[in-house]
N, C-alpha and C. Protein backbone atom coordinates (compact mmCIF):
# COMPACT_ATOMS: atom_id res chain seq x y z
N UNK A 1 159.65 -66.17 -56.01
CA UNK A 1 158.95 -67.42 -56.27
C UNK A 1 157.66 -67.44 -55.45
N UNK A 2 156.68 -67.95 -56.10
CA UNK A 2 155.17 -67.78 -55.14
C UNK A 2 155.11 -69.09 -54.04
N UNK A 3 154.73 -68.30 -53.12
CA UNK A 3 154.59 -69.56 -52.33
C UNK A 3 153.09 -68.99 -51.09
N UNK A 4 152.56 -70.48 -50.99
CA UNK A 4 151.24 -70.31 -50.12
C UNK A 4 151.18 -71.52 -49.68
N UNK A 5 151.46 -71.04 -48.42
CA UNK A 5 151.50 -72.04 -46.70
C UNK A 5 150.28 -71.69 -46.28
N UNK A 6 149.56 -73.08 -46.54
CA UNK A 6 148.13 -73.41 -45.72
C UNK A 6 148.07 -73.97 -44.59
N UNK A 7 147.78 -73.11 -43.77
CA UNK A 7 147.85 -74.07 -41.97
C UNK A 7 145.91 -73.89 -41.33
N UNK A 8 145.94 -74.75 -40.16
CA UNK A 8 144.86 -73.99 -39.19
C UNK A 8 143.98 -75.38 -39.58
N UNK A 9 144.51 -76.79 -40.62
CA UNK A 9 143.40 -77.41 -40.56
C UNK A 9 143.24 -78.34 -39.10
N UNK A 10 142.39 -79.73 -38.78
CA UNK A 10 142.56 -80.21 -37.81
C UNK A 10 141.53 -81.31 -37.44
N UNK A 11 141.03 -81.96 -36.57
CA UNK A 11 139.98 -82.75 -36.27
C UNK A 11 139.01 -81.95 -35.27
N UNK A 12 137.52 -81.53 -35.66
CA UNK A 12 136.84 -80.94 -34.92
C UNK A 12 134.98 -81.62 -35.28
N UNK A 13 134.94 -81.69 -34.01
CA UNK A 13 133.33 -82.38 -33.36
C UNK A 13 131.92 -81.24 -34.67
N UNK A 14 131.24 -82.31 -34.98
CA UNK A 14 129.88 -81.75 -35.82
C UNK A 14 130.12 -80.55 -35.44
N UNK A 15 129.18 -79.51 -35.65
CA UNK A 15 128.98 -78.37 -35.16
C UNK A 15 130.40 -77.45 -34.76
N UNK A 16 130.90 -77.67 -34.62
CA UNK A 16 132.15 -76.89 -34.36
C UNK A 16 132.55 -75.97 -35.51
N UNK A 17 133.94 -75.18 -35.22
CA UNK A 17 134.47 -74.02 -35.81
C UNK A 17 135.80 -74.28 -36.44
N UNK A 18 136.37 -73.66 -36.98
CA UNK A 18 137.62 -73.99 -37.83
C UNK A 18 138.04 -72.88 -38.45
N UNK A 19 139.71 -72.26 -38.35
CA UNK A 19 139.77 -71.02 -39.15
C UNK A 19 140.84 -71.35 -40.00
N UNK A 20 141.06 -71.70 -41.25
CA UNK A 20 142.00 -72.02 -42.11
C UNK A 20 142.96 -70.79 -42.36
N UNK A 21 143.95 -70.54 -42.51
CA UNK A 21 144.87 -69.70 -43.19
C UNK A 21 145.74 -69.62 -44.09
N UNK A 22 146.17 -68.76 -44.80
CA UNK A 22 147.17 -69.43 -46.12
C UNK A 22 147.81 -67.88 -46.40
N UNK A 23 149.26 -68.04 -45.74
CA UNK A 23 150.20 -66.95 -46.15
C UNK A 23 150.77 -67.39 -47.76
N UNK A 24 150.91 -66.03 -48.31
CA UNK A 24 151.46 -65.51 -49.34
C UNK A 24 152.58 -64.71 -49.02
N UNK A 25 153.42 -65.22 -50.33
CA UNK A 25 154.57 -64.21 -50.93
C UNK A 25 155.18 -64.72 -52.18
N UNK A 26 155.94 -64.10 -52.67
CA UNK A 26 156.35 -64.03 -53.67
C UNK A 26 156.13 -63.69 -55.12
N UNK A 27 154.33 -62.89 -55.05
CA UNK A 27 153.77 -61.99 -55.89
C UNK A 27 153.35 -60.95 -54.92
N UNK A 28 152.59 -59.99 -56.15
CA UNK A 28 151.70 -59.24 -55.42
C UNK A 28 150.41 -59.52 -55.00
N UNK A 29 150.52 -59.94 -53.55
CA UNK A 29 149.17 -60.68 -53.14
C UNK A 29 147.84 -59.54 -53.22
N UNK A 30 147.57 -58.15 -52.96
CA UNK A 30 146.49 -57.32 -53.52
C UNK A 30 146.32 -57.66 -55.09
N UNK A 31 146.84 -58.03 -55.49
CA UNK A 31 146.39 -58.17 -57.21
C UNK A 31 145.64 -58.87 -57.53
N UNK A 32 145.84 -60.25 -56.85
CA UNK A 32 145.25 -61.60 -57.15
C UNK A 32 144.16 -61.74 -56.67
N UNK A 33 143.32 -62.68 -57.44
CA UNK A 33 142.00 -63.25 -56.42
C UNK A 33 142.22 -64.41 -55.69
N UNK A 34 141.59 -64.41 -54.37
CA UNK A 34 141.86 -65.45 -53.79
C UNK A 34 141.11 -66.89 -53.36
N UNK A 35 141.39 -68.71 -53.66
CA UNK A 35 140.50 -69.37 -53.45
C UNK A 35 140.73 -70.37 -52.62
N UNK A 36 139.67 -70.81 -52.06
CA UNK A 36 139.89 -72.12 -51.20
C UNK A 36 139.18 -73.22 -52.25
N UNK A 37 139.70 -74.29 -51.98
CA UNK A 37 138.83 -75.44 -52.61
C UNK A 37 139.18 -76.33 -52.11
N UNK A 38 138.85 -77.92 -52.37
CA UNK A 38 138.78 -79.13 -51.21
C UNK A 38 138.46 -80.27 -51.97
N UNK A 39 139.22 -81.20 -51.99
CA UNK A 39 138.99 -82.39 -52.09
C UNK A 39 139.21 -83.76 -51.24
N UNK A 40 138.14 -84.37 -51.61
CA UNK A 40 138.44 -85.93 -51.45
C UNK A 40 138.83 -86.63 -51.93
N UNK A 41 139.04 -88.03 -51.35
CA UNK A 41 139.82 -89.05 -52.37
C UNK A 41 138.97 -89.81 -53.37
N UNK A 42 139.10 -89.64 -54.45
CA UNK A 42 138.28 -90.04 -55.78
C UNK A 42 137.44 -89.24 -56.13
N UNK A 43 137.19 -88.29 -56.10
CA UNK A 43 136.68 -87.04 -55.84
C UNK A 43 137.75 -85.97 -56.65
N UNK A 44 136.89 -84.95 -57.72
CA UNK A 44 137.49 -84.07 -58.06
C UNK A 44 137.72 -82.81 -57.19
N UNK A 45 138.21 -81.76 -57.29
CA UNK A 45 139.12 -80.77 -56.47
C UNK A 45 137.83 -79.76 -56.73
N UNK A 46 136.78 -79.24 -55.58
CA UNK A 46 136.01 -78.38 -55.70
C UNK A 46 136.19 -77.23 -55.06
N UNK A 47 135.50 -75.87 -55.71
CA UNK A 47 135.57 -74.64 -55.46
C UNK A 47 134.57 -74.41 -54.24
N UNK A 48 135.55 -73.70 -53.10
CA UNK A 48 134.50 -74.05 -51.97
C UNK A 48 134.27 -72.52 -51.80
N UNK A 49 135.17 -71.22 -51.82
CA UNK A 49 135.00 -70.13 -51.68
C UNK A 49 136.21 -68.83 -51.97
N UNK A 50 135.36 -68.02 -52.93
CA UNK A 50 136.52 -66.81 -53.39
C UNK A 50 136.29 -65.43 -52.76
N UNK A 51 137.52 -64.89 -52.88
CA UNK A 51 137.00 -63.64 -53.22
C UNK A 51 138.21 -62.78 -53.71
N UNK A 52 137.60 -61.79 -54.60
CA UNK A 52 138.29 -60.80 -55.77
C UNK A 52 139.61 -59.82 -54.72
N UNK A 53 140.33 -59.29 -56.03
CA UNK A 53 141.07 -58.49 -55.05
C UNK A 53 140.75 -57.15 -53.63
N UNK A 54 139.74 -57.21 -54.02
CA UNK A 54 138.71 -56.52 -53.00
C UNK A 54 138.33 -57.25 -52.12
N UNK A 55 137.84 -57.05 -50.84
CA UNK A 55 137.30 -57.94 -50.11
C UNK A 55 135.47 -57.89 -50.24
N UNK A 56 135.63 -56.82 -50.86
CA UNK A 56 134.02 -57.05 -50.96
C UNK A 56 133.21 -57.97 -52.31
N UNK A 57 133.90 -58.38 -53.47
CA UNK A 57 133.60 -59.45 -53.73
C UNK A 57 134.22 -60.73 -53.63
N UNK A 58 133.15 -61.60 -53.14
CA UNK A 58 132.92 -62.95 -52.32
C UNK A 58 131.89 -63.67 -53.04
N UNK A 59 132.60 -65.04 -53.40
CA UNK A 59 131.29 -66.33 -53.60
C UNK A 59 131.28 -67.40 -52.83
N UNK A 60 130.76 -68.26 -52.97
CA UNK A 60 130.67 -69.77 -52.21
C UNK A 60 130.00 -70.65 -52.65
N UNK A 61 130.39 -71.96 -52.44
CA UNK A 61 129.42 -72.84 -53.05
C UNK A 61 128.30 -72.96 -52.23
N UNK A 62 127.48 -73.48 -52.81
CA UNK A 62 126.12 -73.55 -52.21
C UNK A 62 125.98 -74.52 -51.27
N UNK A 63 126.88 -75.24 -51.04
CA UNK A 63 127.08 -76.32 -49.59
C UNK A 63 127.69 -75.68 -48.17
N UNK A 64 127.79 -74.32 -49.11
CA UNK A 64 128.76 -73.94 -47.55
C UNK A 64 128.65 -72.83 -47.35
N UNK A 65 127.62 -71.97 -47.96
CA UNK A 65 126.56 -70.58 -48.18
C UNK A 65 125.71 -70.66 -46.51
N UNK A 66 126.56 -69.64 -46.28
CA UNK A 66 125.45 -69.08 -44.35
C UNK A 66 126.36 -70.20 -43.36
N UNK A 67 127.34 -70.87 -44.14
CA UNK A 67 128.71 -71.37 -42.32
C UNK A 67 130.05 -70.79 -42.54
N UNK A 68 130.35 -70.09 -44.38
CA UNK A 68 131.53 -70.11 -44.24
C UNK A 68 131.75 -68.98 -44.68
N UNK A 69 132.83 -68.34 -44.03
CA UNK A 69 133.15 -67.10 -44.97
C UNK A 69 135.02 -66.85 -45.12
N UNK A 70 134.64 -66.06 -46.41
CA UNK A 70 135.87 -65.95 -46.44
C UNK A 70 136.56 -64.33 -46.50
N UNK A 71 137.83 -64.28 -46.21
CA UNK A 71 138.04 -62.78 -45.89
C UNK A 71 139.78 -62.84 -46.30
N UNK A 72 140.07 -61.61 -46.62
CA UNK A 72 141.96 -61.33 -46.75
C UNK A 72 142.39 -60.34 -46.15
N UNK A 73 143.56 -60.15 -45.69
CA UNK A 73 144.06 -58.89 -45.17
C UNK A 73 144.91 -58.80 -46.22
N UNK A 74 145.25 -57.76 -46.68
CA UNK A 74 146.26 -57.83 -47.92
C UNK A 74 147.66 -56.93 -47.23
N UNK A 75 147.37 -56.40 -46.05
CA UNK A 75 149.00 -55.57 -45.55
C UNK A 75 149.20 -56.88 -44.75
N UNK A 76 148.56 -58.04 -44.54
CA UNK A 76 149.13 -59.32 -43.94
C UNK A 76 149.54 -60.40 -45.08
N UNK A 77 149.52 -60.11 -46.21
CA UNK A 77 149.31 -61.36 -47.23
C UNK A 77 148.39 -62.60 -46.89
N UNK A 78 147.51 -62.79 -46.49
CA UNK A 78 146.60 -63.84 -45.78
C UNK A 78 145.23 -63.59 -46.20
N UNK A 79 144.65 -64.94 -46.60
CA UNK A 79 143.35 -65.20 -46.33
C UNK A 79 143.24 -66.32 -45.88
N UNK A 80 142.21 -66.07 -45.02
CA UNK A 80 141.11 -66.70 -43.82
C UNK A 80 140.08 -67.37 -44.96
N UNK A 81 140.03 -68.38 -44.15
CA UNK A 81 138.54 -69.92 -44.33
C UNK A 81 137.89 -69.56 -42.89
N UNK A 82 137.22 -69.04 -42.47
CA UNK A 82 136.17 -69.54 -41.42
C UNK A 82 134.97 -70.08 -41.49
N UNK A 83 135.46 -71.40 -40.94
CA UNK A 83 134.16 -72.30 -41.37
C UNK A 83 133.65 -72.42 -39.86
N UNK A 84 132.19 -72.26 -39.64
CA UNK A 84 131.42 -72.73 -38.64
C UNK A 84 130.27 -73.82 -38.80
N UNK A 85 129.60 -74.36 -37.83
CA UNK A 85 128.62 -75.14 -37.98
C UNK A 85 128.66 -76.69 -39.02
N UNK A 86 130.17 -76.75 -38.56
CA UNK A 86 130.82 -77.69 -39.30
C UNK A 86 130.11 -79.33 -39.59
N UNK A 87 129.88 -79.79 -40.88
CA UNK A 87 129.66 -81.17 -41.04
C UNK A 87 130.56 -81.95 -41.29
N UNK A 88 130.42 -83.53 -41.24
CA UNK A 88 130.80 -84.54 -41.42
C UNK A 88 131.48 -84.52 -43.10
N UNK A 89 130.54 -84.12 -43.88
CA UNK A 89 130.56 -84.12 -45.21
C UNK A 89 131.76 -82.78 -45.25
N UNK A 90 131.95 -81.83 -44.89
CA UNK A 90 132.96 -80.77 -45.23
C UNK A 90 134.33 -81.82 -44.82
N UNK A 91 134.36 -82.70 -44.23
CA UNK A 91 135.98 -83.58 -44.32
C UNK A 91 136.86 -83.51 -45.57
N UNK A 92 137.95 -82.82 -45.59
CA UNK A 92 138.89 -82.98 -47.06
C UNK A 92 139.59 -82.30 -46.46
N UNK A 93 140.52 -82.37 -47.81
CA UNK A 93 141.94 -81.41 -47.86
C UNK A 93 141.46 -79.91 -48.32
N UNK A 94 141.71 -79.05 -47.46
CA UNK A 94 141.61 -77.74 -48.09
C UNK A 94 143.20 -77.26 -48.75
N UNK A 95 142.70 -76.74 -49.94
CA UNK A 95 143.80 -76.00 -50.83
C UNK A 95 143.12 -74.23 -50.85
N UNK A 96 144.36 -73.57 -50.50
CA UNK A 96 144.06 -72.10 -50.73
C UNK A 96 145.09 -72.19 -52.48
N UNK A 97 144.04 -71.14 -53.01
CA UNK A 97 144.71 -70.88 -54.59
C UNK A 97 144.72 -69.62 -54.85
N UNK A 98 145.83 -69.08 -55.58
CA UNK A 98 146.01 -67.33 -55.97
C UNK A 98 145.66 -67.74 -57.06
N UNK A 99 145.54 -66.75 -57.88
CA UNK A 99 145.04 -66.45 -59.26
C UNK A 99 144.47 -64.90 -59.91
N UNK A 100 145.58 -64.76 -60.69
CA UNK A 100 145.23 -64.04 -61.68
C UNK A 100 145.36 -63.53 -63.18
N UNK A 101 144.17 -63.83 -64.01
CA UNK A 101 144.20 -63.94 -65.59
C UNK A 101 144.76 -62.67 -66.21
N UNK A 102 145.22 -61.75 -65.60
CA UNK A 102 145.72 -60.89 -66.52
C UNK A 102 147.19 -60.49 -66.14
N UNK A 103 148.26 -60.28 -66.93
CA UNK A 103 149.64 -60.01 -67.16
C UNK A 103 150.14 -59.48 -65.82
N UNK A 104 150.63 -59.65 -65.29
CA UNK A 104 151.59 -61.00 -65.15
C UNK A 104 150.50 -62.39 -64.74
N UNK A 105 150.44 -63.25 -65.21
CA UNK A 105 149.48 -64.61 -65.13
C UNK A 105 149.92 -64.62 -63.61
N UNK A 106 149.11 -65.42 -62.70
CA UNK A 106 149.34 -65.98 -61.34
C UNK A 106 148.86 -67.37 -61.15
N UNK A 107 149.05 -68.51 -60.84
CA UNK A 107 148.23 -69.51 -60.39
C UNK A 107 148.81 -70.35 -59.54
N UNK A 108 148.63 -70.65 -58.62
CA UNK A 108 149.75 -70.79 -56.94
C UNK A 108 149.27 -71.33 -56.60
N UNK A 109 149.50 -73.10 -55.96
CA UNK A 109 148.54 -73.39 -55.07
C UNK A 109 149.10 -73.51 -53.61
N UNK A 110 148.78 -73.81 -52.51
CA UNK A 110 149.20 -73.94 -50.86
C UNK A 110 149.63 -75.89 -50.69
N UNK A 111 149.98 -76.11 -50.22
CA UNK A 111 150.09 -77.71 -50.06
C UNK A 111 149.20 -78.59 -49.47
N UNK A 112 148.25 -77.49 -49.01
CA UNK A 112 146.96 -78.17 -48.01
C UNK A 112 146.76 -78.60 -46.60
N UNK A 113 145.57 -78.45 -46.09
CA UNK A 113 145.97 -78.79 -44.78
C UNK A 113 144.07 -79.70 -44.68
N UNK A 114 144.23 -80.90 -44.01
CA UNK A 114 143.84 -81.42 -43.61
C UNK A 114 142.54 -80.69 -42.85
N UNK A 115 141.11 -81.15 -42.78
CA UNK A 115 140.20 -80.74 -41.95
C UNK A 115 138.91 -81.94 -41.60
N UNK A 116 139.03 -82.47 -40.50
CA UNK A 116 138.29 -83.99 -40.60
C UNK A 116 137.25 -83.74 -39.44
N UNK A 117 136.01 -83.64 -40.11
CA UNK A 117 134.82 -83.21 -38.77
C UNK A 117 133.87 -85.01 -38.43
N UNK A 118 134.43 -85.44 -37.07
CA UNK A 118 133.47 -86.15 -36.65
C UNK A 118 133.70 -86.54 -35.40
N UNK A 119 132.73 -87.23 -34.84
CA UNK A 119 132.34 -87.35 -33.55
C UNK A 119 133.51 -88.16 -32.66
């Protein structure tokens, strides 16, 4: 059964650092691509940052392009959110998401973890 435990969120001052995490199991986590995304309340569920079963392709949204990156170890089942240079406006729920469109289908989400930046 797939499962993805999102931990590492928390309350941290402007400018500050934050490293999200989200263990996998119950697929093959090298297969899948991996995503973070985030919402607020009334607010739809946005794509904040991927990357392919490779670690070398990576996107991001353009709000969070040059603070955040994202990375996987795949002999750990884990990917990393490191967010730096943190704003007010990045406050939400982060969701890590597996996914993958071809046979066997994947789409998994984490339960979320909380990340609230202010003074």
């Amino acid at each position: 059964q797939l499962q993805l435990e999102d931990s590492g969120g928390g309350l941290v001052q402007p400018g500050g650092s934050l490293t999200l995490s989200c263990a996998a199991s119950g697929f093959t986590f090298s297969s899948a691509a991996m995503r973070w995304f985030r919402q607020v309340p009334g607010k739809e569920r946005e794509l904040v940052a991927a990357v392919g079963s490779r670690s070398d392709d990576t996107k991001f949204a353009d709000s969070v392009k040059g603070r955040f990156t994202i990375s996987r170890d795949n002999a750990k089942n884990t990917v990393y959110l490191q967010m730096n240079s943190l704003k007010p406006e990045d406050t939400a729920v982060y969701y890590c998401n597996a996914r993958r469109t071809s046979a066997p289908v994947i789409d998994g989400w984490g339960q979320g973890t909380q990340v609230t930046v202010s003074s």
